[in-house]
C-alpha atoms as a PDB file:
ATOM      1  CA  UNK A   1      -7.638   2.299 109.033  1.00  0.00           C
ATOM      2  CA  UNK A   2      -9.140  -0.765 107.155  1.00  0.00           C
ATOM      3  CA  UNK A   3      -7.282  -3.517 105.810  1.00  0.00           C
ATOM      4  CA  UNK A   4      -7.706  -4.910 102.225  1.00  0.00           C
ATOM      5  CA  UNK A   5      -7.396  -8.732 101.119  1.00  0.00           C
ATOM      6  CA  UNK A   6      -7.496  -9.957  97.349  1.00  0.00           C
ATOM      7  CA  UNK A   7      -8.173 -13.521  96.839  1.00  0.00           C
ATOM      8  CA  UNK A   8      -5.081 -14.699  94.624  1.00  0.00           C
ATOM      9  CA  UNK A   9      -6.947 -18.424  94.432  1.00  0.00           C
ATOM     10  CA  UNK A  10      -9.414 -20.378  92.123  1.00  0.00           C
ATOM     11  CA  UNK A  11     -12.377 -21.998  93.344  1.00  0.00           C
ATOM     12  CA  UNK A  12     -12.254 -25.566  93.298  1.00  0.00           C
ATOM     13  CA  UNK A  13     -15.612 -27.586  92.267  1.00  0.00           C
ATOM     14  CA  UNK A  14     -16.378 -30.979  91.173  1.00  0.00           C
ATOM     15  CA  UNK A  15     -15.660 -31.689  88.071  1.00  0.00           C
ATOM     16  CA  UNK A  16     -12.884 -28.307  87.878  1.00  0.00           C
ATOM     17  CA  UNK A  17     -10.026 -29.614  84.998  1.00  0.00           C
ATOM     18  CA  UNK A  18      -6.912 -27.858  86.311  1.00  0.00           C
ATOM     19  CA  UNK A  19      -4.662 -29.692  84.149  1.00  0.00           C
ATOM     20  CA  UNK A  20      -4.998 -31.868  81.293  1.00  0.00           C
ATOM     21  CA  UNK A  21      -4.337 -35.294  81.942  1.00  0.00           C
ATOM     22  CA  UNK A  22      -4.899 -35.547  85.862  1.00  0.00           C
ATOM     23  CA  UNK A  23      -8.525 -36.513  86.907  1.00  0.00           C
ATOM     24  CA  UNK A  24     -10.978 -33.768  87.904  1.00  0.00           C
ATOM     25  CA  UNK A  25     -12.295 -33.742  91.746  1.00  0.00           C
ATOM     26  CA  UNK A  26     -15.277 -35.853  92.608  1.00  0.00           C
ATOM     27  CA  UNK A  27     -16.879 -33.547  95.367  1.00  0.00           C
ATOM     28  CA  UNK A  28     -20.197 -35.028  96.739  1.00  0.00           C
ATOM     29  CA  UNK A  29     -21.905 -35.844  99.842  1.00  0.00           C
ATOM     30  CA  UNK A  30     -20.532 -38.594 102.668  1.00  0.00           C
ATOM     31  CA  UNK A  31     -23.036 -37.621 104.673  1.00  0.00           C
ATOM     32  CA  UNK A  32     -25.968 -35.572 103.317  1.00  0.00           C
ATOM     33  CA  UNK A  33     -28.589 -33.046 105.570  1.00  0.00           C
ATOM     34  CA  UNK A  34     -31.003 -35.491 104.670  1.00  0.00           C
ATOM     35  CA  UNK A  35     -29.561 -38.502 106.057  1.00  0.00           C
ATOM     36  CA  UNK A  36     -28.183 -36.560 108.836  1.00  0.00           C
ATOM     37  CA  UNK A  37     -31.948 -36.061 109.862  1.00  0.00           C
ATOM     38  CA  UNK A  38     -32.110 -39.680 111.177  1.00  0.00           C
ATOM     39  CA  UNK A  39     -29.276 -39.173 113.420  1.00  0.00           C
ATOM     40  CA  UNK A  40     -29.833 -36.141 115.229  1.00  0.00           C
ATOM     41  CA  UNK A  41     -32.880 -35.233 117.012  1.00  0.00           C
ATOM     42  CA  UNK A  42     -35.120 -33.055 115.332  1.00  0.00           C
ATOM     43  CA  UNK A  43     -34.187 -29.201 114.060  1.00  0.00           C
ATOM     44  CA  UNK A  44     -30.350 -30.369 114.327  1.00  0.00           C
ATOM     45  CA  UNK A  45     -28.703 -31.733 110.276  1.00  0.00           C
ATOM     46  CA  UNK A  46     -24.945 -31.577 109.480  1.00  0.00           C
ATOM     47  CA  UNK A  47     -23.427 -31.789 106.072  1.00  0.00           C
ATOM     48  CA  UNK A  48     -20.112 -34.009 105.623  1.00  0.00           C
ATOM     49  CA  UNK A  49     -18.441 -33.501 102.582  1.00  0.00           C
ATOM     50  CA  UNK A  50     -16.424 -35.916 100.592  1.00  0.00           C
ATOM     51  CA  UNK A  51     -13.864 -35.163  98.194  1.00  0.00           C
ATOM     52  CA  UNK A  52     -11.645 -37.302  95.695  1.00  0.00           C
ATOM     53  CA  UNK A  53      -8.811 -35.663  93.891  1.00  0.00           C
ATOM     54  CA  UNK A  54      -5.264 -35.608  92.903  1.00  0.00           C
ATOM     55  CA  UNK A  55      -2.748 -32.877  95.025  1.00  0.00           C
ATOM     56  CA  UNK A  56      -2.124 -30.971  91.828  1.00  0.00           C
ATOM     57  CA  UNK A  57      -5.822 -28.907  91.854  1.00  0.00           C
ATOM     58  CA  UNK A  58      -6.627 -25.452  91.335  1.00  0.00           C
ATOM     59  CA  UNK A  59      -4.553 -22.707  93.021  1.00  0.00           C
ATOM     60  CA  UNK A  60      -1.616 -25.372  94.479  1.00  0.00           C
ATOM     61  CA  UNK A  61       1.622 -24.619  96.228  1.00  0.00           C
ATOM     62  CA  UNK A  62       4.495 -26.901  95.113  1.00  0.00           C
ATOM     63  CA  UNK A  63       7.335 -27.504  98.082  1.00  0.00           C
ATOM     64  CA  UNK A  64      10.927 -29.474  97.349  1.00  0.00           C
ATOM     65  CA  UNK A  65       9.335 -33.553  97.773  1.00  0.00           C
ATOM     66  CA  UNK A  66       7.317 -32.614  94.826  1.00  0.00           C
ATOM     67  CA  UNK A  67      10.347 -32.765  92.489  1.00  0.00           C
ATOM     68  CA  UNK A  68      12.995 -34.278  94.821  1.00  0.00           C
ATOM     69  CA  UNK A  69      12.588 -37.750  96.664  1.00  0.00           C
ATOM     70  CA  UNK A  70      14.684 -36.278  99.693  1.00  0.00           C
ATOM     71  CA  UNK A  71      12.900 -33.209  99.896  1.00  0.00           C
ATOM     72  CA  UNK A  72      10.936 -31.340 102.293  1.00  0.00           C
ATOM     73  CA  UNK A  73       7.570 -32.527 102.151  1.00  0.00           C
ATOM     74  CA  UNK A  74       4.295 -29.708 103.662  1.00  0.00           C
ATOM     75  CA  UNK A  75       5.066 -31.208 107.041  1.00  0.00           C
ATOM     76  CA  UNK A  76       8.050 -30.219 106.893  1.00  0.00           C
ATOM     77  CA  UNK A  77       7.961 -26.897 105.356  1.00  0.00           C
ATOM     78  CA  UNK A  78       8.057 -23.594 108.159  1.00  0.00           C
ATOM     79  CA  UNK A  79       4.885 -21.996 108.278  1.00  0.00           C
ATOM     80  CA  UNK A  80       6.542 -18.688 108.035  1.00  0.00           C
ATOM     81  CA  UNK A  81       7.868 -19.888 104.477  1.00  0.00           C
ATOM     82  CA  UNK A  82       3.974 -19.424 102.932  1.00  0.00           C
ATOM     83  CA  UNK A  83       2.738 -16.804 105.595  1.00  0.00           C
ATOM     84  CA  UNK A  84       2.784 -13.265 105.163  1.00  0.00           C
ATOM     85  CA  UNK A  85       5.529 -13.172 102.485  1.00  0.00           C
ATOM     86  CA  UNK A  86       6.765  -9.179 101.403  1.00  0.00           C
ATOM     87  CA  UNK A  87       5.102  -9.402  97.969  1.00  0.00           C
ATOM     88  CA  UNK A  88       6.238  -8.007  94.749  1.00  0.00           C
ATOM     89  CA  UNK A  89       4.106  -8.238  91.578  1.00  0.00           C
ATOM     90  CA  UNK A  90       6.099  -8.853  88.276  1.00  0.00           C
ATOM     91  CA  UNK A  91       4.034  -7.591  85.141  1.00  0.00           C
ATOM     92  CA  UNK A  92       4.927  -9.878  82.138  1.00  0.00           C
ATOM     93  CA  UNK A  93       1.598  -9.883  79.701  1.00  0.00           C
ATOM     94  CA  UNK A  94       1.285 -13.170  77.864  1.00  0.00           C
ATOM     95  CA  UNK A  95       0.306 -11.334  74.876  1.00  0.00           C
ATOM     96  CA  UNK A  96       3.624  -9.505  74.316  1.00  0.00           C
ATOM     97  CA  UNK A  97       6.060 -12.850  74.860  1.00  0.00           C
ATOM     98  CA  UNK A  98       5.035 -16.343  76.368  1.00  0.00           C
ATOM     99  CA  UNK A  99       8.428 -16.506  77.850  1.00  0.00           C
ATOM    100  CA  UNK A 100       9.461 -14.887  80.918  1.00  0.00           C
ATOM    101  CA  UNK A 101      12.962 -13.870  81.004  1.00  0.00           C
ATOM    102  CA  UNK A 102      15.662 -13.074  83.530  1.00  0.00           C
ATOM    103  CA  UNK A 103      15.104  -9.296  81.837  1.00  0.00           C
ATOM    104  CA  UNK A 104      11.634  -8.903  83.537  1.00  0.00           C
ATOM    105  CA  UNK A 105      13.320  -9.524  86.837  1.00  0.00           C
ATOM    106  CA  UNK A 106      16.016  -7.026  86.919  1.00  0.00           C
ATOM    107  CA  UNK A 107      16.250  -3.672  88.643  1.00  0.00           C
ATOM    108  CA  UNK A 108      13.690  -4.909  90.872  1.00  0.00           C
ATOM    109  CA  UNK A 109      13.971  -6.177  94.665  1.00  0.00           C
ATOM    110  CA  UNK A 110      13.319  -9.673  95.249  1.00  0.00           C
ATOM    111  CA  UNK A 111      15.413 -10.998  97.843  1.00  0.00           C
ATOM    112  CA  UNK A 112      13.357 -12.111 100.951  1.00  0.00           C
ATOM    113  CA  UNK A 113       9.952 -11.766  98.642  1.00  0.00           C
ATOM    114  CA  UNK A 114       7.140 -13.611  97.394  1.00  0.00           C
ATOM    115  CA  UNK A 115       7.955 -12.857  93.729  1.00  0.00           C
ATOM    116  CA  UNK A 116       4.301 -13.152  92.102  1.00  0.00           C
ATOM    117  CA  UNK A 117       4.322 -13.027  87.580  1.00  0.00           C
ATOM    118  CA  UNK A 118       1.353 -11.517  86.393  1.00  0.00           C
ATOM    119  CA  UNK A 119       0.716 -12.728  82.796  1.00  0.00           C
ATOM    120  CA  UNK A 120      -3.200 -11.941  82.768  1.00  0.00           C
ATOM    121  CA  UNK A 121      -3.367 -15.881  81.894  1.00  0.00           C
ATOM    122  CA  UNK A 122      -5.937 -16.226  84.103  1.00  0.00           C
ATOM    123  CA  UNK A 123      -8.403 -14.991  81.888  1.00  0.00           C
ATOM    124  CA  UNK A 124      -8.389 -18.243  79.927  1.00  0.00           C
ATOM    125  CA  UNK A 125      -9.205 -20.772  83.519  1.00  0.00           C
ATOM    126  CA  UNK A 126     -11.810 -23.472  83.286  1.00  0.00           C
ATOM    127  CA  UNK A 127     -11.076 -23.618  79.184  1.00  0.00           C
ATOM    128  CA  UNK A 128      -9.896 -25.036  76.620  1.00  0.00           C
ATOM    129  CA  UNK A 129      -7.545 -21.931  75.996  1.00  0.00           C
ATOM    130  CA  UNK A 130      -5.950 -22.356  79.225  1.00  0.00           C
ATOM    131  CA  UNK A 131      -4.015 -25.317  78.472  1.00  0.00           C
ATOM    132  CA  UNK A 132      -2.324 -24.240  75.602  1.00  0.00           C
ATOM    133  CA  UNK A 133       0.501 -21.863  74.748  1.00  0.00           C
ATOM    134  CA  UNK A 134       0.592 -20.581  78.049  1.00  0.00           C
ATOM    135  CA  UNK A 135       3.048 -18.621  79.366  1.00  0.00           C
ATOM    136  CA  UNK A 136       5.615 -19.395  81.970  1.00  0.00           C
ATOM    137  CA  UNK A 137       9.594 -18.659  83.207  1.00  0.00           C
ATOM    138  CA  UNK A 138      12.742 -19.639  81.877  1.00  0.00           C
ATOM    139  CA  UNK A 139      15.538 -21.428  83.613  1.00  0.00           C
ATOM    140  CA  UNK A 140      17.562 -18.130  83.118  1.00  0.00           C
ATOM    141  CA  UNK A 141      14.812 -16.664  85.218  1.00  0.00           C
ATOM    142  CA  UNK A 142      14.671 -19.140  87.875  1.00  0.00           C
ATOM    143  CA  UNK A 143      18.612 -18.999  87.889  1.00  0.00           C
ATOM    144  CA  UNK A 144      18.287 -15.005  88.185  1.00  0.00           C
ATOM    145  CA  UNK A 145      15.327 -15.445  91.249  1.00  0.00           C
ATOM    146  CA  UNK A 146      18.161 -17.975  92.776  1.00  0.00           C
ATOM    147  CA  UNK A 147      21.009 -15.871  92.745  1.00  0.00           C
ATOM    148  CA  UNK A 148      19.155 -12.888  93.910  1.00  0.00           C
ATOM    149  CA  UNK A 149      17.250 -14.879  97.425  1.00  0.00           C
ATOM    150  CA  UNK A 150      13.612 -15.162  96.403  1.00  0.00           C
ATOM    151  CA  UNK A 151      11.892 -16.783  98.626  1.00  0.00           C
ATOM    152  CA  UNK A 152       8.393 -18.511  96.899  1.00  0.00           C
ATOM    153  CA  UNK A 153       8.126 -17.895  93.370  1.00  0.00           C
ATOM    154  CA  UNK A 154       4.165 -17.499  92.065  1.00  0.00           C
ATOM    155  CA  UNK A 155       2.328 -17.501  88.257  1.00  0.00           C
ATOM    156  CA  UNK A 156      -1.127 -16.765  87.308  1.00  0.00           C
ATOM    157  CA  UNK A 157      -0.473 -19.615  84.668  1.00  0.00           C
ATOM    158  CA  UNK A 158      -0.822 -23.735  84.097  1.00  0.00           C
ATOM    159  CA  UNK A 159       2.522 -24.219  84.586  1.00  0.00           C
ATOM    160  CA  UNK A 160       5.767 -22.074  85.758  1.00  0.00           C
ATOM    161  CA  UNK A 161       7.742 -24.101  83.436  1.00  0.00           C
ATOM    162  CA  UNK A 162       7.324 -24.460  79.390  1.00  0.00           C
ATOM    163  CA  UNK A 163       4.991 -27.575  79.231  1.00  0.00           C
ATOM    164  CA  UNK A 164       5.665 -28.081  75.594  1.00  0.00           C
ATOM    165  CA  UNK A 165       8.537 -29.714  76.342  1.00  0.00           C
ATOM    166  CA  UNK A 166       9.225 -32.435  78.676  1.00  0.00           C
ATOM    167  CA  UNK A 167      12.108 -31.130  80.869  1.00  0.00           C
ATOM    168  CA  UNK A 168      11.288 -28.554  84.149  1.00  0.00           C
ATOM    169  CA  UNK A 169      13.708 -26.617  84.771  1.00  0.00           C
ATOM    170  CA  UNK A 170      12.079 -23.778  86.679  1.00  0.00           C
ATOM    171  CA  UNK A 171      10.784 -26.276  88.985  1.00  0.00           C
ATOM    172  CA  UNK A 172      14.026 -28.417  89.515  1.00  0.00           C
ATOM    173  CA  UNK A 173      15.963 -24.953  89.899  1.00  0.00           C
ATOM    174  CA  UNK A 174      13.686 -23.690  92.493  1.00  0.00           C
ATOM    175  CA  UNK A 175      12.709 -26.574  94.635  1.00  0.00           C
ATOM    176  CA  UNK A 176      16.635 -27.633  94.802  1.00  0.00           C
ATOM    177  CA  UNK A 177      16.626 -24.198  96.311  1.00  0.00           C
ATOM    178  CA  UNK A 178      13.841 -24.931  98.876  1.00  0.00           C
ATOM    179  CA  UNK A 179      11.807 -21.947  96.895  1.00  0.00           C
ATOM    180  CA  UNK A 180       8.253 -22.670  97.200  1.00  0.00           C
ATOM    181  CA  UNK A 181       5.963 -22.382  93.687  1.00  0.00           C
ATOM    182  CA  UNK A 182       2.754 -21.548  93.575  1.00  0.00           C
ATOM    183  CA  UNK A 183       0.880 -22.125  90.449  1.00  0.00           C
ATOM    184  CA  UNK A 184      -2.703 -21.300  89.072  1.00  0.00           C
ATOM    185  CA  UNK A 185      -3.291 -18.256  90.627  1.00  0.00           C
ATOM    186  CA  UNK A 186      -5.489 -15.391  89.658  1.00  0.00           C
ATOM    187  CA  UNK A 187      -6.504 -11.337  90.698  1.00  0.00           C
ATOM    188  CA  UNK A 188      -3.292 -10.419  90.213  1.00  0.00           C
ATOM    189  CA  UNK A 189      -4.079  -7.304  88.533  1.00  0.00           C
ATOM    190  CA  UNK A 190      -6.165  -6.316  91.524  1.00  0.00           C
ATOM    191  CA  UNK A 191      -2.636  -5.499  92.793  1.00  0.00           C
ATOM    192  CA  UNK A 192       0.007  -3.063  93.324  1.00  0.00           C
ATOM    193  CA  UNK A 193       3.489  -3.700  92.051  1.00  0.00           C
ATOM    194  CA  UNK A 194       4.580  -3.451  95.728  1.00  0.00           C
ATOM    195  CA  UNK A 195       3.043  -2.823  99.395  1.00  0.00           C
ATOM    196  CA  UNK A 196       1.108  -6.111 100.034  1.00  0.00           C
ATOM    197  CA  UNK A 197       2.296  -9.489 101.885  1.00  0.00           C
ATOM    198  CA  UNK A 198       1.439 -12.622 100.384  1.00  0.00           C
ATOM    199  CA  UNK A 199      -0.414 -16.141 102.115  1.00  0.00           C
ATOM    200  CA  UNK A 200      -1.005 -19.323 100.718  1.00  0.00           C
ATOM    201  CA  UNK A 201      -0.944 -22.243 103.630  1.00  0.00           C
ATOM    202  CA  UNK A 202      -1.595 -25.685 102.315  1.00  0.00           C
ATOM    203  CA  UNK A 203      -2.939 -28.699 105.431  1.00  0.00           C
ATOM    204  CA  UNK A 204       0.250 -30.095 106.919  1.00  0.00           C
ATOM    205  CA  UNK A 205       0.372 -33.578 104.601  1.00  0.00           C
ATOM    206  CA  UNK A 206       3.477 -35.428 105.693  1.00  0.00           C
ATOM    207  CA  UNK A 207       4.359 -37.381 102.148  1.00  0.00           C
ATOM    208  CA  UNK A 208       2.779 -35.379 100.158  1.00  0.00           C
ATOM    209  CA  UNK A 209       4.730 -32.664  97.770  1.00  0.00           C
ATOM    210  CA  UNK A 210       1.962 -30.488  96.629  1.00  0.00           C
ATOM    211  CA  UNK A 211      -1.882 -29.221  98.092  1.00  0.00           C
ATOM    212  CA  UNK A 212      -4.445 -26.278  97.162  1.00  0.00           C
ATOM    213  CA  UNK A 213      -3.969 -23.126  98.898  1.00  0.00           C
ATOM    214  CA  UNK A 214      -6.171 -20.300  99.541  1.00  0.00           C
ATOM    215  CA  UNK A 215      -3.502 -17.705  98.162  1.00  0.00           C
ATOM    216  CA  UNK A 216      -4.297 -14.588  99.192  1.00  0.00           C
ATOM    217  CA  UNK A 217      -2.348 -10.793  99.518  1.00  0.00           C
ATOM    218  CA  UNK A 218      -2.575  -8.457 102.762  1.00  0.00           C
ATOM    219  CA  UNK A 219      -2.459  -4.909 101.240  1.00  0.00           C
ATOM    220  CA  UNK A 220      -1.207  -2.058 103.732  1.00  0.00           C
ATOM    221  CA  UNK A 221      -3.858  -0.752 105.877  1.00  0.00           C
ATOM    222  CA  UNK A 222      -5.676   2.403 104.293  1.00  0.00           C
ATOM    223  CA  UNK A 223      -7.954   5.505 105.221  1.00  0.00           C
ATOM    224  CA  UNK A 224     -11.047   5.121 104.648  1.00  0.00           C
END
C-alpha cells in the first residue's frame, strides 16, 4: 500500500504578485553562507532567510478575524479545522460560466467536508490573465455551503468572491459561519471528485486573520 499526496499550493518567491494592489514579497538573505563563514569555524555555514510580505500571499487560508474584528484569529482556530479535512472536489470550468452557483453544489455531500471548486483558473497564476475576469462563488452558493455544514470552503482562483465589485459576500457569509477559505490554490485536476482528505495549516499568528498554507490532499492508500 503506498500513499499519494498532491500539492494543492503555489510556490511563493520574491517578487510573486498574488494580487494586484498588495506589495510582492521581498525574500533575501539576513544572514548569508558567506557571512556565516566568519562565525562558525571552518566547514560549518548556515543560511538565515529573511522575508517581507503582506498575510494575503500565494496559496492563503482566510479564518473569521480576517473579515470580522471579533473573530477567531489562527491562534485561535482548532487544528483539526485545517487538518485532514474529508475532501470533495467541485468541477465548475471557468470557461463555461465565471459564476459559481448554488446549482453546482447540489446532489452532492458536503456536510463535514473540505468543499474544494475546481475552475482550472490556475492556469493563468503569475500573469496578467490571472487577475481579471476570474471566476469565483455566489452568495447563493455560500448560503447553500451554509445551510448544508461545510466545513472550509477552497478555489483554485484570485478571489472566492466577485472582485469586480466591491461587496464580499462569500467571504462575510462564510467567516460569520467560522468556515475557513482557502484561496489561490492549484492541482486540482490531479484529483478525484471524492476519496482524498484535505491539509492546509497556516503558523499559529495570534492577530493575524490570514497566512500561506502548504495545501495539500491525502489520497486513499493504493496497490502498487
Amino acid at each position: 500500500m503506498k500513499r499519494v499526496f498532491i500539492d494543492l499550493s503555489h510556490t511563493i518567491e520574491d517578487g510573486l504578485v498574488t494580487y494586484k494592489g498588495l506589495p510582492a514579497p521581498v525574500i533575501c538573505d539576513y544572514l548569508s553562507r558567506e557571512k556565516s563563514r566568519e562565525i562558525y569555524e571552518p566547514g560549518t555555514e548556515f543560511q538565515i532567510a529573511r522575508i517581507d510580505m503582506v498575510a494575503n500571499t500565494g496559496t492563503y487560508l482566510d479564518c473569521p478575524f480576517h473579515r470580522y474584528k471579533d473573530g477567531k484569529d489562527l491562534a485561535q482556530i482548532e487544528i483539526e479545522c485545517f487538518t485532514d479535512l474529508e475532501g470533495i472536489v467541485i468541477r465548475a470550468d471557468h470557461r463555461q460560466n465565471r459564476a459559481v452557483d448554488e446549482s453546482y453544489f447540489h446532489g452532492k455531500e458536503v456536510r463535514a467536508k473540505a468543499v474544494l471548486v475546481h475552475t482550472g483558473w490556475d492556469v493563468h497564476w503569475n500573469s496578467e490573465s490571472y487577475f481579471e475576469n476570474h471566476p469565483y462563488l455566489t452568495e447563493d452558493a455560500a448560503e447553500y455551503l451554509l445551510r448544508h455544514g461545510a466545513r472550509l470552503v477552497g478555489i483554485d482562483s484570485m478571489n472566492i468572491d466577485n472582485t469586480a465589485r466591491k461587496s464580499r459576500p462569500v467571504h462575510s457569509v462564510l467567516l460569520a459561519a467560522g468556515i475557513l477559505i482557502v484561496e489561490h490554490l492549484c492541482n486540482l485536476d490531479q484529483l478525484p471528485d471524492e476519496g482524498f482528505t484535505f491539509t492546509a495549516i497556516p503558523p499559529k499568528f495570534k492577530g493575524v486573520g490570514t497566512f500561506p498554507v502548504r495545501a495539500m490532499a491525502k489520497l486513499a492508500s493504493v496497490l502498487l
